[in-house]
Protein backbone atom coordinates (compact mmCIF):
# COMPACT_ATOMS: atom_id res chain seq x y z
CA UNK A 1 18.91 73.34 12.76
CA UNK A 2 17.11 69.99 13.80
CA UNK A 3 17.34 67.39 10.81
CA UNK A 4 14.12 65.23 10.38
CA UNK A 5 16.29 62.16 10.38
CA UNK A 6 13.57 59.89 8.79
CA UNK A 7 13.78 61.90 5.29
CA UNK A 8 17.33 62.26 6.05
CA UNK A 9 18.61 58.61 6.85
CA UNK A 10 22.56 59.34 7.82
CA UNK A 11 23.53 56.66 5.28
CA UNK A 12 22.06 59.47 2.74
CA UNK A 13 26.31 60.62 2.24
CA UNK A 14 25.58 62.96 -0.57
CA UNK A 15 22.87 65.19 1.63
CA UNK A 16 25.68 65.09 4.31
CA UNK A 17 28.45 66.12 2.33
CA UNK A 18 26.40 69.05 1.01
CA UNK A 19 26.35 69.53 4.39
CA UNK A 20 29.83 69.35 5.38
CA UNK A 21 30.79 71.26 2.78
CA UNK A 22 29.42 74.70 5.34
CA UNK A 23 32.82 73.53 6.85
CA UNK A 24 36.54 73.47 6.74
CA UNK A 25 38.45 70.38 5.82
CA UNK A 26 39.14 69.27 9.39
CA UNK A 27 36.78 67.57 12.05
CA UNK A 28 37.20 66.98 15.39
CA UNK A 29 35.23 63.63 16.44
CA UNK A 30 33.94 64.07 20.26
CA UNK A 31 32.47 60.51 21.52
CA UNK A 32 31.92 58.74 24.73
CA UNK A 33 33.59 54.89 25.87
CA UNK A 34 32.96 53.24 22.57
CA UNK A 35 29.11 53.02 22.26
CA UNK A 36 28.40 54.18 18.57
CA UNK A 37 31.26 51.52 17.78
CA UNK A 38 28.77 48.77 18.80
CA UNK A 39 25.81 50.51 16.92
CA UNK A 40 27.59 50.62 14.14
CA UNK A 41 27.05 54.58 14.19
CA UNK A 42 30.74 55.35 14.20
CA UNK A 43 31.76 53.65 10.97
CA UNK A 44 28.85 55.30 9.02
CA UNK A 45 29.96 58.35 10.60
CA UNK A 46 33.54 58.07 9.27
CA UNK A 47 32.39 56.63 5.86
CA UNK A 48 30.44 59.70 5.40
CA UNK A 49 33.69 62.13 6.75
CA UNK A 50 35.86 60.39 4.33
CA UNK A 51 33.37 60.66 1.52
CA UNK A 52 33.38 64.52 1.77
CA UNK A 53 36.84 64.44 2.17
CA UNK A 54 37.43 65.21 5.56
CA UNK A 55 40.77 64.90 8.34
CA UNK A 56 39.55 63.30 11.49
CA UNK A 57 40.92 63.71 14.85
CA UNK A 58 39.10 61.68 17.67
CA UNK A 59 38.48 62.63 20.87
CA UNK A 60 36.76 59.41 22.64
CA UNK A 61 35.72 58.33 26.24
CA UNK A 62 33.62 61.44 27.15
CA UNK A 63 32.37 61.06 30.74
CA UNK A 64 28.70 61.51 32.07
CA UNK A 65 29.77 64.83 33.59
CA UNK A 66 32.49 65.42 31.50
CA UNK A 67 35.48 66.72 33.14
CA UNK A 68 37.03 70.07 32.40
CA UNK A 69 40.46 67.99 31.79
CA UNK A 70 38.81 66.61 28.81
CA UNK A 71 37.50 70.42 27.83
CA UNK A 72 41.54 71.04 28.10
CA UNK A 73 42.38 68.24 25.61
CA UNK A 74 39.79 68.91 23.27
CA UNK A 75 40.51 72.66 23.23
CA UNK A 76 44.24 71.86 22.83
CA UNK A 77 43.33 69.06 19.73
CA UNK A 78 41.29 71.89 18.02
CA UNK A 79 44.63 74.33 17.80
CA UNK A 80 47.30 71.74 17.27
CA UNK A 81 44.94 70.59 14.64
CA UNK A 82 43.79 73.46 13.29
CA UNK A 83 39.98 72.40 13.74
CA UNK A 84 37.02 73.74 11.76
CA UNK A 85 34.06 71.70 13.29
CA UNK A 86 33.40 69.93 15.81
CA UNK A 87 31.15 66.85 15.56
CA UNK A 88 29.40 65.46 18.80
CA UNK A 89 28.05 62.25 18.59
CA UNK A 90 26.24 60.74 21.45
CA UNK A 91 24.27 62.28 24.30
CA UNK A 92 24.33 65.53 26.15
CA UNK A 93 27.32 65.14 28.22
CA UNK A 94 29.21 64.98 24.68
CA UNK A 95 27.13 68.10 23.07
CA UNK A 96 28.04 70.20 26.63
CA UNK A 97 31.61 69.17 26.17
CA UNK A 98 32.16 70.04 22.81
CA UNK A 99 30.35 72.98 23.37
CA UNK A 100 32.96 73.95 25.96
CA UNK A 101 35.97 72.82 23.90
CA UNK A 102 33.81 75.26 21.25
CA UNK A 103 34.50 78.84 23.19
CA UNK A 104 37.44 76.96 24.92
CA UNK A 105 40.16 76.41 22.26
CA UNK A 106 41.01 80.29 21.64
CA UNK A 107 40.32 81.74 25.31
CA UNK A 108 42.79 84.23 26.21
CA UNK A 109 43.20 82.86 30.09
CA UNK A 110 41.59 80.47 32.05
CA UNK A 111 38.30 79.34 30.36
CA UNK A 112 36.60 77.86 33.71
CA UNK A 113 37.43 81.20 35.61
CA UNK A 114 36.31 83.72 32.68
CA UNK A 115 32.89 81.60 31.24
CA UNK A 116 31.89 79.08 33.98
CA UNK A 117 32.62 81.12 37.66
CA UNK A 118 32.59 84.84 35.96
CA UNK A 119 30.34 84.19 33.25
CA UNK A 120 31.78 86.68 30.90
CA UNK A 121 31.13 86.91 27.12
CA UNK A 122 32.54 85.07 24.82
CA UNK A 123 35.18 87.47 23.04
CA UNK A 124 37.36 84.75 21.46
CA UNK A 125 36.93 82.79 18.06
CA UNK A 126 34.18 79.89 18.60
CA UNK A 127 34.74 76.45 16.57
CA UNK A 128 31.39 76.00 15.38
CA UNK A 129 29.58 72.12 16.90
CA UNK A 130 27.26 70.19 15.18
CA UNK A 131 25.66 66.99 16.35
CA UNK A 132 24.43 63.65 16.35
CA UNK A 133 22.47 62.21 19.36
CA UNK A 134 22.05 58.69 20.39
CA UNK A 135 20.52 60.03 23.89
CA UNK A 136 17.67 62.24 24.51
CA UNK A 137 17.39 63.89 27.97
CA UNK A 138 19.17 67.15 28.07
CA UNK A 139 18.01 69.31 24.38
CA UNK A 140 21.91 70.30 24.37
CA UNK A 141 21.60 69.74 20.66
CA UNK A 142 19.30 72.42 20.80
CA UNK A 143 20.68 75.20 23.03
CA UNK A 144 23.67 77.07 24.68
CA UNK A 145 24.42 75.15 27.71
CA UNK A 146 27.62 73.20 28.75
CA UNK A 147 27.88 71.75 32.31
CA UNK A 148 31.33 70.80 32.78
CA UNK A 149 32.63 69.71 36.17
CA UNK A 150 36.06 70.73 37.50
CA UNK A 151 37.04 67.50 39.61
CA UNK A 152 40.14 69.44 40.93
CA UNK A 153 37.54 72.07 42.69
CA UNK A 154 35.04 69.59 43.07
CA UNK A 155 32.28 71.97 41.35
CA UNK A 156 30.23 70.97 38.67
CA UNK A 157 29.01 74.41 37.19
CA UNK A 158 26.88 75.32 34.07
CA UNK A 159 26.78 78.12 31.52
CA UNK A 160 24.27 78.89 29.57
CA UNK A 161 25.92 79.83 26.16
CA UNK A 162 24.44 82.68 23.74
CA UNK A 163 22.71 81.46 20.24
CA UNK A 164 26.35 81.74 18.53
CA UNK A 165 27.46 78.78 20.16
CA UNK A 166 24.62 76.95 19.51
CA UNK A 167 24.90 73.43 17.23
CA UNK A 168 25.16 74.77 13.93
CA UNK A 169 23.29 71.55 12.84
CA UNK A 170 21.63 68.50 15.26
CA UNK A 171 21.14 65.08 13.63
CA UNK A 172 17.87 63.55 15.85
CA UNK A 173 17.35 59.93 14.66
CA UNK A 174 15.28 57.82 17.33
CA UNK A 175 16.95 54.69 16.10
CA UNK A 176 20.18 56.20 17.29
CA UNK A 177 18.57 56.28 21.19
CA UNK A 178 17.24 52.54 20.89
CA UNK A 179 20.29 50.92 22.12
CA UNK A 180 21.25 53.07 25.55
CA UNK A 181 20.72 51.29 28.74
CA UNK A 182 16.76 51.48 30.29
CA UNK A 183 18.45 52.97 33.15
CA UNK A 184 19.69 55.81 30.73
CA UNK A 185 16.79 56.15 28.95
CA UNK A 186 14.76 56.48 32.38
CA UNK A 187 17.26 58.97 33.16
CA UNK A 188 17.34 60.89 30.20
CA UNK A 189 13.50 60.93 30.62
CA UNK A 190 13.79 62.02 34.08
CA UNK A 191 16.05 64.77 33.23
CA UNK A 192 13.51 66.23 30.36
CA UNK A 193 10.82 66.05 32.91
CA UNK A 194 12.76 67.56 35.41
CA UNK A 195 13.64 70.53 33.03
CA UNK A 196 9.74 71.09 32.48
CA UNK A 197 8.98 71.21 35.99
CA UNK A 198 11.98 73.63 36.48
CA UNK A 199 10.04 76.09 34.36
CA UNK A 200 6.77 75.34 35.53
CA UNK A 201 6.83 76.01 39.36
CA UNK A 202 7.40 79.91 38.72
CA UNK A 203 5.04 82.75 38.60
CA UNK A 204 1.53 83.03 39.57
CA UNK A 205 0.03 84.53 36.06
CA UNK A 206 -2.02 83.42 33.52
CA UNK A 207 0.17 82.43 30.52
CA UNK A 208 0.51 80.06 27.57
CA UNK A 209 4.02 79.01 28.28
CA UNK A 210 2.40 76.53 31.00
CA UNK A 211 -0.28 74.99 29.26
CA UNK A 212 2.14 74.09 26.94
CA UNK A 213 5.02 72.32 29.32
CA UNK A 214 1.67 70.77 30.85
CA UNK A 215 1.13 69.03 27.19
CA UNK A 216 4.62 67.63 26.63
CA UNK A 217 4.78 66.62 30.44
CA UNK A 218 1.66 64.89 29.60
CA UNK A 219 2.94 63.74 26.23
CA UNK A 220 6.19 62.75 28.07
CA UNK A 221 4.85 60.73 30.74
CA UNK A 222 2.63 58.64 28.02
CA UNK A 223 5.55 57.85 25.73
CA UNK A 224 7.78 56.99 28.37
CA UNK A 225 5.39 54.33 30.12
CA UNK A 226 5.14 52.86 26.90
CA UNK A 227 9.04 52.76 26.52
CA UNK A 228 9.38 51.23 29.83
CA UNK A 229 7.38 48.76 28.74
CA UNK A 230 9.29 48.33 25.16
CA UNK A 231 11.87 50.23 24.61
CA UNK A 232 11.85 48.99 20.95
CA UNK A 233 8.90 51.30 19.96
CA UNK A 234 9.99 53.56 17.73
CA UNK A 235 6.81 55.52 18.00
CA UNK A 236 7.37 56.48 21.63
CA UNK A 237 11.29 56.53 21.34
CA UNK A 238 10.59 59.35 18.62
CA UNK A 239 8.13 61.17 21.25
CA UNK A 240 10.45 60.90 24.17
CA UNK A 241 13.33 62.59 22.04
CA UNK A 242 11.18 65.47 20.67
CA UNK A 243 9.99 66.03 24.42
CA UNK A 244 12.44 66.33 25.45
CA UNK A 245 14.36 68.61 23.20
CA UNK A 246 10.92 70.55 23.55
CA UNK A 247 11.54 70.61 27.13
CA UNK A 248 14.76 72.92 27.03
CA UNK A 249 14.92 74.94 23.52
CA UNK A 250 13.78 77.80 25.37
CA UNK A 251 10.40 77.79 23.97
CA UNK A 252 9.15 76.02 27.27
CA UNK A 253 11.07 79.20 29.49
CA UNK A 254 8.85 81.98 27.07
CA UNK A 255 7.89 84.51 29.95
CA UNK A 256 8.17 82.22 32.78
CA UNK A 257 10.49 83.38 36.02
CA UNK A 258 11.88 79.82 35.99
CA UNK A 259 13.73 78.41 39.69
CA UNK A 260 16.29 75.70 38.65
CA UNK A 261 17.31 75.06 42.37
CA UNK A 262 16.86 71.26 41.56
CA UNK A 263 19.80 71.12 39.05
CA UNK A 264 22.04 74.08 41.09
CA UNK A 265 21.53 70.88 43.91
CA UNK A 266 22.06 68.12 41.72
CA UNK A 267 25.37 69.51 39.73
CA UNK A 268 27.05 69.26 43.35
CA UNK A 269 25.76 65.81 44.15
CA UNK A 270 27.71 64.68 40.67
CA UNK A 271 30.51 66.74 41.80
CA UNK A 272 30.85 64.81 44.75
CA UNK A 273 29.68 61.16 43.52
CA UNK A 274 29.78 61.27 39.85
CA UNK A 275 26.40 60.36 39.51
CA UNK A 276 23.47 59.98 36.54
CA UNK A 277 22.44 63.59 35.94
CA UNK A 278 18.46 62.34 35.59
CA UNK A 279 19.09 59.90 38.35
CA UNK A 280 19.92 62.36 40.93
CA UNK A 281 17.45 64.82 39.76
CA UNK A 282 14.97 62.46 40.77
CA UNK A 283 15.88 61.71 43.98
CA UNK A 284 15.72 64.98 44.78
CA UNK A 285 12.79 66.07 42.99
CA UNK A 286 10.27 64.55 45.07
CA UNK A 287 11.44 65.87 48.63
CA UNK A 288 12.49 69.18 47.02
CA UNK A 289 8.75 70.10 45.88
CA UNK A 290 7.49 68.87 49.32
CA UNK A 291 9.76 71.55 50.71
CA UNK A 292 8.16 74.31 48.90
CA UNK A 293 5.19 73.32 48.00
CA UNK A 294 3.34 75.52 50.19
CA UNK A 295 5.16 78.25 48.81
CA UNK A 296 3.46 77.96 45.35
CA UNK A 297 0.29 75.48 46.80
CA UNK A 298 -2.05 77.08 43.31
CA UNK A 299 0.90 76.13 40.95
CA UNK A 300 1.25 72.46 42.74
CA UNK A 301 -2.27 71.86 42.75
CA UNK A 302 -2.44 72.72 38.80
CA UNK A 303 0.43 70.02 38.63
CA UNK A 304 -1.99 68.06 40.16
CA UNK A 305 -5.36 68.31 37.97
CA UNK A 306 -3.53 69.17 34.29
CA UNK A 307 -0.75 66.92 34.42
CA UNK A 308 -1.76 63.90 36.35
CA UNK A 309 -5.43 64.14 36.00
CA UNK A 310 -5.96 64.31 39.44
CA UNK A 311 -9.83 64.59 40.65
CA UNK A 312 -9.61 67.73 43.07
CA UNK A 313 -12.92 68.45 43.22
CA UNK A 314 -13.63 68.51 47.31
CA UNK A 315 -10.18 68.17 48.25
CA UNK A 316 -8.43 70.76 50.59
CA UNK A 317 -5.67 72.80 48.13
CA UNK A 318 -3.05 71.46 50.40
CA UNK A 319 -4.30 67.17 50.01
CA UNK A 320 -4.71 67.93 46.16
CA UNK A 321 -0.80 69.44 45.56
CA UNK A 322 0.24 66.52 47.88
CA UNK A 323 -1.37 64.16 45.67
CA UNK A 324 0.31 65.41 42.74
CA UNK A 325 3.87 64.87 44.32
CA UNK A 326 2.89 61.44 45.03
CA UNK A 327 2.07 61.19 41.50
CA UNK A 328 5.63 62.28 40.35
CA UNK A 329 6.64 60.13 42.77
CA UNK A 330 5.02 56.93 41.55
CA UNK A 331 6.43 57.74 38.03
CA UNK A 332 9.83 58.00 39.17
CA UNK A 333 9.18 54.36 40.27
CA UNK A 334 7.95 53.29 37.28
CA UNK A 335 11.08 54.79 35.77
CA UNK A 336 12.67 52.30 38.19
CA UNK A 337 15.09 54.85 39.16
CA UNK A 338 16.72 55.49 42.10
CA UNK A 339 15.19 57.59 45.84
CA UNK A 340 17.71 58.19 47.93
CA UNK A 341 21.47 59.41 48.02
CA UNK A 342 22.25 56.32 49.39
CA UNK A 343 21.68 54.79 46.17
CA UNK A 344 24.09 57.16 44.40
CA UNK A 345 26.90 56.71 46.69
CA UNK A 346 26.58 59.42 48.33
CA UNK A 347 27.49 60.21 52.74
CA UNK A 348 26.24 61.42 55.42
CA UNK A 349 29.60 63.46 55.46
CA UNK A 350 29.11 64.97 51.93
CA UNK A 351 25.57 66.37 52.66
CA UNK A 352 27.17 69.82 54.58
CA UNK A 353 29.47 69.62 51.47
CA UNK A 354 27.09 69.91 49.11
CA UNK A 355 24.91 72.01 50.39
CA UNK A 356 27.42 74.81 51.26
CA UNK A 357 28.95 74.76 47.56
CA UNK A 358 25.30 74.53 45.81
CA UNK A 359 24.28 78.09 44.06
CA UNK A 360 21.41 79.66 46.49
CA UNK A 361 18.67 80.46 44.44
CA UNK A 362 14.60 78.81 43.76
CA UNK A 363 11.56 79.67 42.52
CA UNK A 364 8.42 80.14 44.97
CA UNK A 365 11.07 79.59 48.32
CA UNK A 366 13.89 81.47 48.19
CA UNK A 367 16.60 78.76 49.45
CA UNK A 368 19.25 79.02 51.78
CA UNK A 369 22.49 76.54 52.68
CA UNK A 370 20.24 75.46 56.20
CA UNK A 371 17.10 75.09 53.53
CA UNK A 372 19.37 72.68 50.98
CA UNK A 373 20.98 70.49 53.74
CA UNK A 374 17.44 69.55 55.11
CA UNK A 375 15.95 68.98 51.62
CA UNK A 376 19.19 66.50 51.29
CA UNK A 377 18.42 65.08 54.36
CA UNK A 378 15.08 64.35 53.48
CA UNK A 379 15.98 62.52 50.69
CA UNK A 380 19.00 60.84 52.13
């Protein structure tokens, strides 16, 4: 359940104590380093926790790819506590990891073996999450998954989560997203364009699941040159964030194969150097869709003409797709984000590394660990 946050202001305590009521007595707080202090977020949030009578336990200083030590903690806060809800307040990386603490807490065994390597289902009592997001990017306030990475293993590994696990409730206020860094923004941006495109190369039918990721990519891409330009506009802010939860409620997956190889790339490049999730998508975007392009050329050329309004009348199938790449790539640079592993601290050592511990899959090309290791030297 999205609330429309602009009928809903979260200084409104009464509606949200009607809402907490749905819950037990006893809240765990999941934040990252100290941001909705400076907002002023967090005290509204405890002045509305106190008002409906509510015990708060905090757990602060959630990473960017939170760590499955801080899954651990939160998991152990929730029994020593006796938790009822869990409240995640800030961006993805705090929805995924209070998602995990969710179907963590009561897991007979080792949670990262059983629902992250084996993906089994999820037997155990859940602690339902709700949410309030300060960063758009990743839709986590809107679905099942929870990438958590296990720095002792060096593997960053996802799970996609069934509907039970789901936020029970997701605050979306734009104003709450007007204060993260342009560099997060672009790379929350990044990361909702990146989950369109993930979709969108797949499948060679005729189906309305891809005209309508080519609308919010188009719709994304507008709003978010605007934002670059000021990201005080509340009209595009508001866009970017409903794109972008769009972009991975599963209604943009409806009968589409999907490939995903991107982000099975990407989650080891964070492994390795910690890195933006949207900034390392798109440095590897770029080279990765060169790679198989001619795999899916009909698809790429699409890309071209729908989404970028490329003229492709005359032009060989192979110049048009091309085009569209560069396209992608020129809005990456407008996103000001970064190219090449280089910039993300990444080594010439690591690239073997990571492309022997990615998950081998893809849409239109089929990868392999030879296949990843060039695509990462491409972009290096």
């Amino acid at each position: 359940m999205a609330e429309d946050a602009e009928k809903v202001p979260l200084a409104a305590g009464s509606y949200y104590s009607r809402l907490l009521n749905n819950y037990g007595e006893n809240i765990l707080l999941v934040y990252g380093k100290g941001a909705i202090k400076k907002i002023g977020l967090y005290d509204k949030i405890i002045e509305i926790l106190k008002s409906a009578r509510k015990k708060v336990v905090e757990l602060a200083g959630i990473k960017p790819n939170p760590s499955y030590a801080q899954v651990l903690e939160g998991a152990r806060l929730v029994r020593e506590h006796h938790i009822d809800l869990i409240l995640a307040v800030g961006g993805g990386s705090t929805i995924d990891c209070s998602k995990a603490i969710s179907v963590s807490a009561y897991c007979e065994g080792d949670p990262w073996q059983k629902y992250w390597i084996n993906k089994e289902p999820v037997t155990n009592k859940i602690v339902p999450v709700g949410s309030v997001l300060t960063m758009s990017g990743t839709a986590s306030e809107m679905n099942g998954g929870s990438v958590i990475t296990n720095e002792e293993k060096m593997l960053k590994q996802g799970r996609v989560f069934p509907s039970n696990v789901y936020p029970k409730f997701s605050i979306l206020n734009p104003e709450y997203t007007l204060s993260v860094s342009e560099y997060q923004m672009a790379s929350g941006i990044f990361d909702a364009m990146s989950h369109l495109m993930e979709q969108y190369f797949s499948g060679t039918d005729d189906n309305v699941t891809d005209y309508l990721i080519e609308g919010i990519m188009k719709s994304l891409v507008h709003s978010a040159k605007i934002a670059m330009k000021n990201p005080q506009d509340y009209e595009a802010r508001s866009n970017i964030t409903w794109c972008a939860t769009l972009a991975l409620n599963y209604i943009a997956g409806l009968s589409k194969t999907q490939d995903w190889e991107v982000h099975m790339i990407e989650h080891q490049i964070g492994a390795y150097t910690d890195c933006t999730h949207g900034a390392g998508l798109a440095v590897l975007s770029v080279p990765y869709y060169q790679y198989i392009c001619a795999y899916g050329l009909d698809k790429f050329v699409r890309f071209a003409k729908n989404v970028w309004e490329v003229n492709v009348n005359g032009m060989r199938k192979e110049d048009a797709a091309a085009r569209g790449i560069e396209k992608l790539a020129e809005f990456i640079q407008e996103l000001k984000l970064p190219t090449t592993l280089r910039e993300l601290g990444a080594t010439e050592e690591m690239l073997p590394l990571i492309a022997n511990s990615t998950v081998l899959g893809g849409g239109y090309k089929q990868m392999t660990a030879d296949d990843i290791l060039q695509v990462l030297k491409n972009c290096y």
